[in-house]
N, C-alpha and C. Protein backbone atom coordinates (compact mmCIF):
# COMPACT_ATOMS: atom_id res chain seq x y z
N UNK A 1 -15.87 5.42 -5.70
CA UNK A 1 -15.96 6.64 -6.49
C UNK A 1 -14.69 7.46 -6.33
N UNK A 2 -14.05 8.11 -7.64
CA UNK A 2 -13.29 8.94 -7.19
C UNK A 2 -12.89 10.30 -6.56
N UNK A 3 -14.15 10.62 -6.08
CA UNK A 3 -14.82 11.42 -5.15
C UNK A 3 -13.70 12.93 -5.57
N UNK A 4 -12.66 13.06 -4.57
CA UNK A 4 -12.03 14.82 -4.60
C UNK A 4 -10.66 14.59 -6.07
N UNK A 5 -10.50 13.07 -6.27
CA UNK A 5 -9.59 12.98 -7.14
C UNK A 5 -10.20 13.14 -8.58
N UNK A 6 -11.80 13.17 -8.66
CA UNK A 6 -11.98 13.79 -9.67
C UNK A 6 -11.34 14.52 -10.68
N UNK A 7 -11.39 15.39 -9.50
CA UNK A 7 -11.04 16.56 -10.76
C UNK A 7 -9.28 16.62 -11.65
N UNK A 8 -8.88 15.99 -10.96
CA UNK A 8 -7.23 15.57 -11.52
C UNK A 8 -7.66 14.59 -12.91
N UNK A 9 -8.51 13.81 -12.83
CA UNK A 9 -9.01 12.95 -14.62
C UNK A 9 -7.58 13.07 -15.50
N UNK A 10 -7.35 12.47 -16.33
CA UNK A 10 -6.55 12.98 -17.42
C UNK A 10 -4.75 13.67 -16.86
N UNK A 11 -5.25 13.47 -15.70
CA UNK A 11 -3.35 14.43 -14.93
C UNK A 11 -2.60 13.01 -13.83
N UNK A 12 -1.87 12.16 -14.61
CA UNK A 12 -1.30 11.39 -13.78
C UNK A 12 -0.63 12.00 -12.89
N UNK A 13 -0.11 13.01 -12.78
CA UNK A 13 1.29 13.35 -11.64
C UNK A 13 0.22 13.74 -10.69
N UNK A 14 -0.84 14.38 -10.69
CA UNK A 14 -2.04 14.51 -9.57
C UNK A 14 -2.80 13.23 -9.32
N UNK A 15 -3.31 12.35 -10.52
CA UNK A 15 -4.13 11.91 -9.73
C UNK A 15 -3.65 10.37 -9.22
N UNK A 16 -2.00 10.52 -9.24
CA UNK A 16 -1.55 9.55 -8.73
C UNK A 16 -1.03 9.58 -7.50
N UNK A 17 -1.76 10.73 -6.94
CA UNK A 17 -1.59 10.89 -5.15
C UNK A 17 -2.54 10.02 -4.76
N UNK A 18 -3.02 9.46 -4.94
CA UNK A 18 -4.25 8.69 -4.68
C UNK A 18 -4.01 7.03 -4.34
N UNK A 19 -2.82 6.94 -5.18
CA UNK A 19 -2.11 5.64 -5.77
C UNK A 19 -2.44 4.76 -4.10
N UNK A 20 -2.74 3.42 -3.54
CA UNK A 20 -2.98 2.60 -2.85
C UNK A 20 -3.16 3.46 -1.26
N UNK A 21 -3.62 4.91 -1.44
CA UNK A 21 -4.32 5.54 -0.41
C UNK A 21 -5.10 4.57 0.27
N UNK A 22 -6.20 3.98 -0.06
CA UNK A 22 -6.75 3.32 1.04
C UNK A 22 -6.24 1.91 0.99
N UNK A 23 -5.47 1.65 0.96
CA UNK A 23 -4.51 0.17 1.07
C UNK A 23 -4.36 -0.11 2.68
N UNK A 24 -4.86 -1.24 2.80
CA UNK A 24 -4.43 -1.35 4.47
C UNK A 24 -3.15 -2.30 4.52
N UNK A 25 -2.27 -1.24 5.43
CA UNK A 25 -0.80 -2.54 5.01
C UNK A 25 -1.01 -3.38 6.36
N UNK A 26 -0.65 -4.65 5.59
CA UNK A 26 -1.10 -6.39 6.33
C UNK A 26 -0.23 -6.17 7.49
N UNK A 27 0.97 -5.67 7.82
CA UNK A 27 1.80 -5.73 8.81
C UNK A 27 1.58 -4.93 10.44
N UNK A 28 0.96 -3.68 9.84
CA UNK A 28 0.50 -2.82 10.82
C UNK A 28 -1.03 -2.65 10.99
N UNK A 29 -1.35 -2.81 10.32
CA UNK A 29 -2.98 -2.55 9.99
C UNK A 29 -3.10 -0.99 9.61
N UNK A 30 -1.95 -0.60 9.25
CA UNK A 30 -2.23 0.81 9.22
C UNK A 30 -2.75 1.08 7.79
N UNK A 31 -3.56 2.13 7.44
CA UNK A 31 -4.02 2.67 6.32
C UNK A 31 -3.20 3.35 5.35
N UNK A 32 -3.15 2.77 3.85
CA UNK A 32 -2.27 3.86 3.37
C UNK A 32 -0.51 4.53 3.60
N UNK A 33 -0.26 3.81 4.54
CA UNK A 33 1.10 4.08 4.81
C UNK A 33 2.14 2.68 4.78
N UNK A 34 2.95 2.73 4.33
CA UNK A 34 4.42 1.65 4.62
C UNK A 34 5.88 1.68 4.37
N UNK A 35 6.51 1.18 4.36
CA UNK A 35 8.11 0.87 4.39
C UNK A 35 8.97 1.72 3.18
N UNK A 36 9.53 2.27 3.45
CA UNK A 36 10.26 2.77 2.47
C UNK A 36 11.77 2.19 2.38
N UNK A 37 11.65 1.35 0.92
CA UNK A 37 12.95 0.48 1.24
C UNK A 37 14.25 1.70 1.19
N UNK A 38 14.38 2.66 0.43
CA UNK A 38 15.05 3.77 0.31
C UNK A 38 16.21 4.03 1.47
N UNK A 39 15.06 4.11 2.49
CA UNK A 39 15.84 4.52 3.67
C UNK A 39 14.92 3.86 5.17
N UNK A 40 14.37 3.05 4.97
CA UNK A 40 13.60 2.44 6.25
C UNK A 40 12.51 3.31 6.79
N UNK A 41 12.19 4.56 5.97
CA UNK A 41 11.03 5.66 7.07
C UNK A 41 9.86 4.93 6.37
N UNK A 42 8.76 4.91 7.28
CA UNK A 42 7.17 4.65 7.37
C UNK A 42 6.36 6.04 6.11
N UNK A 43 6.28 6.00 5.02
CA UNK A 43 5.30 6.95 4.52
C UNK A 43 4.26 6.50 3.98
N UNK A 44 3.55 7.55 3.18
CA UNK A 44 2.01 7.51 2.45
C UNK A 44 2.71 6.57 1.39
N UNK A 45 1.79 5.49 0.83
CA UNK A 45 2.35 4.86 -0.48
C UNK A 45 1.96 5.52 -1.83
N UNK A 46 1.63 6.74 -1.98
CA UNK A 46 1.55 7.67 -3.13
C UNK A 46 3.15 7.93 -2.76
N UNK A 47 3.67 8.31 -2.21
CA UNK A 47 5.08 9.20 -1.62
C UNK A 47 6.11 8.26 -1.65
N UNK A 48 5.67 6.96 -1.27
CA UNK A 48 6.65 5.55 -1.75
C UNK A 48 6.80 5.75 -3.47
N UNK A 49 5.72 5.37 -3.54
CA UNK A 49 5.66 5.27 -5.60
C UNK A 49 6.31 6.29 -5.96
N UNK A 50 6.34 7.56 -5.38
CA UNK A 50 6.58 8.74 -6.14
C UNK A 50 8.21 8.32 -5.93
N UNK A 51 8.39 8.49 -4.83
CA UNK A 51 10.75 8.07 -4.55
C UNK A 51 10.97 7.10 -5.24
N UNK A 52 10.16 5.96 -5.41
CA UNK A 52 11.08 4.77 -6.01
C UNK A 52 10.93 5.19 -7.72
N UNK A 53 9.80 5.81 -8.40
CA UNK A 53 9.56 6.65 -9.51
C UNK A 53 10.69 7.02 -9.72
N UNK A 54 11.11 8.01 -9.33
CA UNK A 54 12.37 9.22 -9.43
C UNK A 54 12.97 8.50 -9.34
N UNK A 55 13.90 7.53 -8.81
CA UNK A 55 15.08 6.56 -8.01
C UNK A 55 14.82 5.78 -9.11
N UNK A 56 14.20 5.40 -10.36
CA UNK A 56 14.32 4.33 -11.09
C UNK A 56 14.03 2.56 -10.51
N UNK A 57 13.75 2.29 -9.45
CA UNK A 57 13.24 1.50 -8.76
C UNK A 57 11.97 0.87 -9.73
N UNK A 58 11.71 -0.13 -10.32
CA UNK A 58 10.62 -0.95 -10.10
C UNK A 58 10.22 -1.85 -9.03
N UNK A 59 8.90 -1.51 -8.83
CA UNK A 59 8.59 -2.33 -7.82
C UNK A 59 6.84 -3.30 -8.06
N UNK A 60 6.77 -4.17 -7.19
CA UNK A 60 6.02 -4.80 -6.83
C UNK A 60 5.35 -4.55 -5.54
N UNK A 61 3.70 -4.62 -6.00
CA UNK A 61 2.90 -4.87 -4.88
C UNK A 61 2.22 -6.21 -5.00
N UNK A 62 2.20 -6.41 -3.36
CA UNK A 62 1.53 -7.21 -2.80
C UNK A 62 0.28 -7.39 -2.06
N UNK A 63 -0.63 -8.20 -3.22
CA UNK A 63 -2.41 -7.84 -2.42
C UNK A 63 -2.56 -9.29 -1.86
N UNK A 64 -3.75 -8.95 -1.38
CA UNK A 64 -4.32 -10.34 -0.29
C UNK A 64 -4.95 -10.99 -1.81
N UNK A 65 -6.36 -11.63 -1.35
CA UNK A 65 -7.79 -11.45 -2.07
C UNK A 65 -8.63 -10.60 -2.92
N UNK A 66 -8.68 -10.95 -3.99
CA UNK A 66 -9.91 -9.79 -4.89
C UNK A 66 -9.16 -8.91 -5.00
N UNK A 67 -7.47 -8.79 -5.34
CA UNK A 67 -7.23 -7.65 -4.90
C UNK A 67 -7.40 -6.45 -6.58
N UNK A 68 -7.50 -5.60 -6.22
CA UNK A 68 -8.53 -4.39 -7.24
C UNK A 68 -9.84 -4.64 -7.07
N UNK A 69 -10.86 -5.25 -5.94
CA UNK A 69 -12.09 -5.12 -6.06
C UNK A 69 -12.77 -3.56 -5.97
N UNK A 70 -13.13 -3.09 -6.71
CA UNK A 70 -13.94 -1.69 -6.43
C UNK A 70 -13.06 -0.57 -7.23
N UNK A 71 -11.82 -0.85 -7.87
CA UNK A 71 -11.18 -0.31 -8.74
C UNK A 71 -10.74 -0.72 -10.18
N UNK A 72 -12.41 -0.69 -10.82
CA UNK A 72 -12.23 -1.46 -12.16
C UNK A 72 -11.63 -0.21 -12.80
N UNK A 73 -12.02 1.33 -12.57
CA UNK A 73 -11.60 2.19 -13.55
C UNK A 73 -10.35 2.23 -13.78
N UNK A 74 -9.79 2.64 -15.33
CA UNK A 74 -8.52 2.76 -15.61
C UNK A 74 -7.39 3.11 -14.78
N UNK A 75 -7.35 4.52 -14.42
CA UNK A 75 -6.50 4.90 -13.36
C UNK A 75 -6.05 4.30 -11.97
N UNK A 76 -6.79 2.98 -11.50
CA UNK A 76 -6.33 2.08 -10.64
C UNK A 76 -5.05 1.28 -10.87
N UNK A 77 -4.98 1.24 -12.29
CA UNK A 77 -4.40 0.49 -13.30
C UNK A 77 -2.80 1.29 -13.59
N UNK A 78 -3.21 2.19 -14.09
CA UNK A 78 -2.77 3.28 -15.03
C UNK A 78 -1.23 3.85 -13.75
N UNK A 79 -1.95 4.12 -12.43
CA UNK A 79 -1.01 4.82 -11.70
C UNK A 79 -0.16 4.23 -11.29
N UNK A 80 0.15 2.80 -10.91
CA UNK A 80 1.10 2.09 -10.77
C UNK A 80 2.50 1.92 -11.31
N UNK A 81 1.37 1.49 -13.04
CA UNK A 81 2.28 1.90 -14.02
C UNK A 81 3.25 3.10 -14.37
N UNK A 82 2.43 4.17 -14.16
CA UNK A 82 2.92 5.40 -14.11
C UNK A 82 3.99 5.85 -13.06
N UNK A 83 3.89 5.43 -11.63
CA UNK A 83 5.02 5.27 -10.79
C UNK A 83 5.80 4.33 -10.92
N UNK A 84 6.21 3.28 -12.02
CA UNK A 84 7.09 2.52 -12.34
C UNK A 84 7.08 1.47 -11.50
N UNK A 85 5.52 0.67 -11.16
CA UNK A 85 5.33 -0.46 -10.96
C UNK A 85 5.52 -1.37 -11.61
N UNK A 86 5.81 -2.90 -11.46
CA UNK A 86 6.35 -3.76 -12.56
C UNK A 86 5.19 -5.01 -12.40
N UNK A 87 4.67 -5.37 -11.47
CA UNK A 87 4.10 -6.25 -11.11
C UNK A 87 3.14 -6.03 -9.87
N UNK A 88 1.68 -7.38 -10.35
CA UNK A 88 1.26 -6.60 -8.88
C UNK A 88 0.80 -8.58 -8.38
N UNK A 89 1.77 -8.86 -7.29
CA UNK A 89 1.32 -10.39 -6.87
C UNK A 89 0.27 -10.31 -5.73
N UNK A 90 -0.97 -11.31 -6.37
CA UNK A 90 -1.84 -11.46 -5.07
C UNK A 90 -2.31 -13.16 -4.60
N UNK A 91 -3.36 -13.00 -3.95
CA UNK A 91 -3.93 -14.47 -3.95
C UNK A 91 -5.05 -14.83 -4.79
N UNK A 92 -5.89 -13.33 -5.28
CA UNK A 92 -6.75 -13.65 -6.34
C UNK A 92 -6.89 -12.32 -6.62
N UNK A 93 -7.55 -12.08 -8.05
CA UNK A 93 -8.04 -10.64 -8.48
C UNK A 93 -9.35 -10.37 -8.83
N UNK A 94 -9.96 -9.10 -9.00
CA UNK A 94 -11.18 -8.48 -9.24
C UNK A 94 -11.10 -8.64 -10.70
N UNK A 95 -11.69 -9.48 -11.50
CA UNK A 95 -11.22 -9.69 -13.09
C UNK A 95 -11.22 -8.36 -13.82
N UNK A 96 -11.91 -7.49 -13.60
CA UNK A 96 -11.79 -6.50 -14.26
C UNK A 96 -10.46 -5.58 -14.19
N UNK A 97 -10.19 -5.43 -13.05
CA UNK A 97 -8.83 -5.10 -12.27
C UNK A 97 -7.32 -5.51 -13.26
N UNK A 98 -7.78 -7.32 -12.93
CA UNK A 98 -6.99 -7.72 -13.45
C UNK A 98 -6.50 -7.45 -15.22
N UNK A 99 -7.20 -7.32 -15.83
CA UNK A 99 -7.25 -6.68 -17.38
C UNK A 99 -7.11 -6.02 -17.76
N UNK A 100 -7.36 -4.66 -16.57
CA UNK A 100 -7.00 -3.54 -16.65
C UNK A 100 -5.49 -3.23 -16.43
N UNK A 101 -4.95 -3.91 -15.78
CA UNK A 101 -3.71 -3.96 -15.53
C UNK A 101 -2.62 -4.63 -16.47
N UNK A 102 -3.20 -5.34 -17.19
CA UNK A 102 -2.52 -6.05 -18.33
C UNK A 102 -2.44 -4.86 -19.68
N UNK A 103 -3.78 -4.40 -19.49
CA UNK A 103 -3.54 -3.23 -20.87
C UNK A 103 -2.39 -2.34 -20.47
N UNK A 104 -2.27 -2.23 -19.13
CA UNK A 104 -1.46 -0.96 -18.94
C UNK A 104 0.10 -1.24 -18.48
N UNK A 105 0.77 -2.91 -19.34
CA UNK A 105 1.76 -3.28 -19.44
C UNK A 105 1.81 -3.75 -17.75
N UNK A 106 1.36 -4.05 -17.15
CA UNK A 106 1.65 -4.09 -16.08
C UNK A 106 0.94 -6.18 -15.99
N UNK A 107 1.92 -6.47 -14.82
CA UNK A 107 2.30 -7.83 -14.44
C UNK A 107 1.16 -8.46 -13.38
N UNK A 108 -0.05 -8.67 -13.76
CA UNK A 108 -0.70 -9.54 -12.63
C UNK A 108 -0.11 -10.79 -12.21
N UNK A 109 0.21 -11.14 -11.34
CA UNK A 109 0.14 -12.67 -11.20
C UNK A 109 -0.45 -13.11 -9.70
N UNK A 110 -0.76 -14.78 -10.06
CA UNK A 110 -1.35 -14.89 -8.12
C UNK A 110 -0.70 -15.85 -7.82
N UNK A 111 -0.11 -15.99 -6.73
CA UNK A 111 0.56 -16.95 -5.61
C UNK A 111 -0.38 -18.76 -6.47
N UNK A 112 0.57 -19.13 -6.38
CA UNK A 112 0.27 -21.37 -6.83
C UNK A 112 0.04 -21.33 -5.75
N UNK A 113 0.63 -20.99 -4.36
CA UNK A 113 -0.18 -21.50 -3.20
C UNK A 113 0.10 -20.31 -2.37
N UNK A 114 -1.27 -20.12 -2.02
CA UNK A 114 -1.85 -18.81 -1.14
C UNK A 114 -1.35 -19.04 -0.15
N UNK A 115 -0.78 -19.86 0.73
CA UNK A 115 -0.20 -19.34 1.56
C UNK A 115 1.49 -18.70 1.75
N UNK A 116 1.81 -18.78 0.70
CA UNK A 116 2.81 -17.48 0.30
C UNK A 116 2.89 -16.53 0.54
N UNK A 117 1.58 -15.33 0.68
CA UNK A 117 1.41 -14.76 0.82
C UNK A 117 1.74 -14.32 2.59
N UNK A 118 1.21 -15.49 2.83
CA UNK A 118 1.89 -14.85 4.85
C UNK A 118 3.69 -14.94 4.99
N UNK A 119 3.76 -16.17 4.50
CA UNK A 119 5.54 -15.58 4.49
C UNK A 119 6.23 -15.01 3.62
N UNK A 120 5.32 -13.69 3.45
CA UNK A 120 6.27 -12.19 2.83
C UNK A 120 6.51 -11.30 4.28
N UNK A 121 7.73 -11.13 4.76
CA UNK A 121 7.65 -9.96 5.78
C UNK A 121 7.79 -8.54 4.83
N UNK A 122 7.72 -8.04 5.80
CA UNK A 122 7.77 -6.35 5.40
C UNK A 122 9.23 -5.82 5.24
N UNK A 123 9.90 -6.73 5.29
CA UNK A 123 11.44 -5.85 4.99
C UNK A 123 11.91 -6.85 4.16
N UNK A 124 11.31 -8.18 3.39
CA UNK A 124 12.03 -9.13 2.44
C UNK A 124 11.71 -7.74 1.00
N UNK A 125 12.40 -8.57 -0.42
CA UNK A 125 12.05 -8.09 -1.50
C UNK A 125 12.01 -9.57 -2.18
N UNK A 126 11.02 -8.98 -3.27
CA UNK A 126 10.18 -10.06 -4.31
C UNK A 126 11.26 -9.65 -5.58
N UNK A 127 11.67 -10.60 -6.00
CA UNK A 127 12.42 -10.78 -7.72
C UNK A 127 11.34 -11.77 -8.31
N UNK A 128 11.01 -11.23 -9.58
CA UNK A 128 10.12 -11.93 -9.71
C UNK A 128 11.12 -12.40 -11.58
N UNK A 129 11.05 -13.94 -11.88
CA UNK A 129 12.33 -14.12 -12.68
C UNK A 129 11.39 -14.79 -14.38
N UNK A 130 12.36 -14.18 -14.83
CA UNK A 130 11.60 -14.49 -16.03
C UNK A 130 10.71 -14.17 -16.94
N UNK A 131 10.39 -13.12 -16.71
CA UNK A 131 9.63 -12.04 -17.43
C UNK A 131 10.15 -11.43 -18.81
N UNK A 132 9.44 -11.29 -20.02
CA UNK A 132 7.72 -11.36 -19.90
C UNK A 132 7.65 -13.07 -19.42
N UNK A 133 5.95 -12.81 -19.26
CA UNK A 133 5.17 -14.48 -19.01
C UNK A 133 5.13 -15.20 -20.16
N UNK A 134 5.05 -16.31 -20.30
CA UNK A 134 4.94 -17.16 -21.31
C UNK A 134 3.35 -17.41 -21.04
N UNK A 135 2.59 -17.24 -21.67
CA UNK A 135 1.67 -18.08 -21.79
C UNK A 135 1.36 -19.83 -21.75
N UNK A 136 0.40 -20.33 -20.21
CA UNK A 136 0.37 -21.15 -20.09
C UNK A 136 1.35 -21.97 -19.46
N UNK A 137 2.38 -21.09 -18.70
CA UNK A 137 3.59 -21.40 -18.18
C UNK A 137 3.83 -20.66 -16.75
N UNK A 138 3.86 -21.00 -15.25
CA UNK A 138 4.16 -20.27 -14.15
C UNK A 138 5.44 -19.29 -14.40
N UNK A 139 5.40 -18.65 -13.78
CA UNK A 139 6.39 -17.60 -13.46
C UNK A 139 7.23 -17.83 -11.97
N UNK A 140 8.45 -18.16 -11.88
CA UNK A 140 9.76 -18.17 -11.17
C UNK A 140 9.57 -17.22 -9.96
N UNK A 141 9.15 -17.05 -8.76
CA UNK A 141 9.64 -15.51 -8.13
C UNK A 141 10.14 -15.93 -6.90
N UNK A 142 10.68 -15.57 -6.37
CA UNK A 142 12.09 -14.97 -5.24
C UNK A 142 11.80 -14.52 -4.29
N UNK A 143 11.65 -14.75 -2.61
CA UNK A 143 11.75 -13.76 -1.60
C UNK A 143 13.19 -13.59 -1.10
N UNK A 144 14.12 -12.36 -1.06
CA UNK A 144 14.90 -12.43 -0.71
C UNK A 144 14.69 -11.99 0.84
N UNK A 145 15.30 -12.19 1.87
CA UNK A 145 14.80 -12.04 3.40
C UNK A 145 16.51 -11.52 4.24
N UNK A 146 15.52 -10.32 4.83
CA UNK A 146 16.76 -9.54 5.68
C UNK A 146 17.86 -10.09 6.58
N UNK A 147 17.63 -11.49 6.71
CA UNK A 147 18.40 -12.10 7.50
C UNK A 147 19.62 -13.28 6.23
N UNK A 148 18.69 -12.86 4.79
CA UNK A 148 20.24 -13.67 4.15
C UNK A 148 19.57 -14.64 3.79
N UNK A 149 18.50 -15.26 3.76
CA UNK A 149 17.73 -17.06 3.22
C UNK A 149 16.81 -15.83 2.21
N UNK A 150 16.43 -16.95 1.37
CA UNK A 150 15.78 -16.86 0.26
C UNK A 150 14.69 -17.82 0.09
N UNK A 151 13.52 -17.62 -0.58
CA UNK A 151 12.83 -18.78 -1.31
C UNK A 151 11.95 -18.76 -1.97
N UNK A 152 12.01 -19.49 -3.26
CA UNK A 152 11.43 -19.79 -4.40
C UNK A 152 10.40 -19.95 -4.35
N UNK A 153 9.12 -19.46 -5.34
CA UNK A 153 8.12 -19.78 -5.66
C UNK A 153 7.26 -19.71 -6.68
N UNK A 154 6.39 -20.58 -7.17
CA UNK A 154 5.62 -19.92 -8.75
C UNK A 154 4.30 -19.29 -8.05
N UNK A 155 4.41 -18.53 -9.34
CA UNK A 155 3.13 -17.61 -9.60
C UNK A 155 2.44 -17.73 -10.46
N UNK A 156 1.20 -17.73 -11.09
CA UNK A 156 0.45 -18.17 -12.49
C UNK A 156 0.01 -16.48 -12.55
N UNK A 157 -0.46 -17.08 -13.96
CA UNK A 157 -1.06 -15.55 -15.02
C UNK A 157 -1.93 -16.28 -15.97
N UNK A 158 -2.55 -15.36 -16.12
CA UNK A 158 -3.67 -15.87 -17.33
C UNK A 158 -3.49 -14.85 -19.04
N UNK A 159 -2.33 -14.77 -19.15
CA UNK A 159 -1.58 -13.58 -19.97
C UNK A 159 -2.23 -14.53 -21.23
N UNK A 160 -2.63 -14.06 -22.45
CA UNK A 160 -2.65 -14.22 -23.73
C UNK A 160 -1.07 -14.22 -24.70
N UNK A 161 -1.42 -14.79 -25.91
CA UNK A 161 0.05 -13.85 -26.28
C UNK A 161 0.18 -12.27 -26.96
N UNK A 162 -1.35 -12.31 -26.89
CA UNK A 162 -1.79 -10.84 -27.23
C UNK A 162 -1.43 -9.69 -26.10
N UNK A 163 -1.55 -10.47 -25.18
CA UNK A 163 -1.64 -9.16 -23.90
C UNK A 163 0.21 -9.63 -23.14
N UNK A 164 0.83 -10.70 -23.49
CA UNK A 164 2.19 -10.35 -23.40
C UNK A 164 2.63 -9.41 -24.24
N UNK A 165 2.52 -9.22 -25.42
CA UNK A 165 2.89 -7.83 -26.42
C UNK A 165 2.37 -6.86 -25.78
N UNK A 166 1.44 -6.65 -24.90
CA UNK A 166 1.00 -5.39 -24.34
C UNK A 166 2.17 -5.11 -23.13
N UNK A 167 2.33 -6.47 -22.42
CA UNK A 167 3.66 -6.12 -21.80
C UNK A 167 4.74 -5.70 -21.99
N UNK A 168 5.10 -6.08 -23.32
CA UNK A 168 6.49 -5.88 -23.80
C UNK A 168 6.40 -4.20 -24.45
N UNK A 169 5.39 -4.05 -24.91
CA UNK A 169 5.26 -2.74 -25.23
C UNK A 169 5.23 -1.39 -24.03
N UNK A 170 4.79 -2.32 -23.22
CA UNK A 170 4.69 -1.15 -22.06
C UNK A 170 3.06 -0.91 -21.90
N UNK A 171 2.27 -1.47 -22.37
CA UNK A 171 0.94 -0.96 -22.79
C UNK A 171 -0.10 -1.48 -23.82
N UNK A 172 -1.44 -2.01 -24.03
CA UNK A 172 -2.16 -1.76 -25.20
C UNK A 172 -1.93 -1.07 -25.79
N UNK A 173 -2.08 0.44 -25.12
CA UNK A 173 -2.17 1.62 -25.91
C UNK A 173 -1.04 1.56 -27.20
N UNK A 174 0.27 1.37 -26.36
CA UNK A 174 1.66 1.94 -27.48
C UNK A 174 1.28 0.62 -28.54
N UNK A 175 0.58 -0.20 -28.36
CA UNK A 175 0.76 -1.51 -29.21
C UNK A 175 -0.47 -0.22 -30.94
N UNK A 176 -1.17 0.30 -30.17
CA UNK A 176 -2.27 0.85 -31.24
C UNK A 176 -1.20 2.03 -31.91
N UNK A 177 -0.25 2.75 -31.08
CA UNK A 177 0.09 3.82 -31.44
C UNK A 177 1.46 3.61 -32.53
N UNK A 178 1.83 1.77 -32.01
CA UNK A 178 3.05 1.54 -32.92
C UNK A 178 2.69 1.20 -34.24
N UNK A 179 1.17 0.48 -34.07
CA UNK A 179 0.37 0.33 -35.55
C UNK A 179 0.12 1.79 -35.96
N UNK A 180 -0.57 2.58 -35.60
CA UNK A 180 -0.55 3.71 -36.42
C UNK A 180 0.72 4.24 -36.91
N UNK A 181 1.51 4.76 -36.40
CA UNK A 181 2.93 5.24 -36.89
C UNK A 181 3.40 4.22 -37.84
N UNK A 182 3.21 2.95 -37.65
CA UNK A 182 3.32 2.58 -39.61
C UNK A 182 2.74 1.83 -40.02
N UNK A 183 1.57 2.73 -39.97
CA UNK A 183 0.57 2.92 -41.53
C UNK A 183 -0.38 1.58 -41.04
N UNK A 184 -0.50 0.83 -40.31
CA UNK A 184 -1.31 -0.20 -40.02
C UNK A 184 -2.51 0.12 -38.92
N UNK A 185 -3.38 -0.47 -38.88
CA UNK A 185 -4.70 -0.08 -37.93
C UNK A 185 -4.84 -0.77 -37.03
């Protein structure tokens, strides 16, 4: 439930303080807090999203399992996007999650082999290559690693070619709003 973030509804710049609040990061076990590639300090990941936001930074998150289980509503979706998330790689998703995230131009994909997921450290970065997705086709992605090695891996998507235009648009939404503005429904 969105319990005190209620009342923000309808106000992304508020109710995207909220943004992967209860996220437990895999490295520390800590709640809600991690790495700021910026400058190396430990913060809230509303406060991450918000610097790399401003800084023009797209970024990628990284979930385990199910990841969006219990956040089918829009704004799970919506705030990522809104902090200039580009992608979100896991080992599996909450389907609803996952759809929701596609309307809102945003990049699901899951690890070809789950155990990928353990060799991400906390100070590598993900390039993820080739974007938009092709339908029916893996996706290329990249760990680059603080010590200078790199390595390749695919990712799958279950993208339509309907919901790649939602990517490319940035959104479902702008896809309805570019039909209205000319003259089409």
């Amino acid at each position: 439930a969105a319990g005190p973030w209620l009342k923000y509804r309808g106000h992304l710049e508020n109710i995207s303080g909220n943004l992967f609040a209860g996220a437990v990061n895999d490295f520390d076990g800590e709640v809600g807090v991690g790495l700021d590639i910026t400058d190396g300090e430990r913060r809230p990941y509303p406060e991450i999203a918000r610097r790399y936001h401003e800084a023009g930074i797209r970024w990628v998150a990284i979930g385990d399992r199910n990841y969006g289980e219990g956040s089918s509503r829009e704004h799970a979706a919506m705030e990522p996007r809104f902090r200039n998330g580009a992608v979100v790689l896991a080992r599996s998703f909450a389907r609803i999650h996952e759809t929701n995230l596609k309307k809102q131009g945003m990049v699901p994909l899951t690890f070809v082999d789950p155990d990928t997921y353990d060799r991400i450290g906390e100070n590598d970065r993900i390039s993820v290559l080739g974007l938009p997705p092709v339908p029916g086709q893996d996706v290329t992605c990249r760990i680059d690693r603080a010590d200078g090695t790199s390595e390749e891996f695919s990712a799958s998507h279950t993208f339509s070619p309907e919901q790649v235009e939602w990517f490319i648009a940035g959104s479902a939404l702008n896809i309805v709003r570019q039909r209205v503005a000319s003259g089409g429904a």
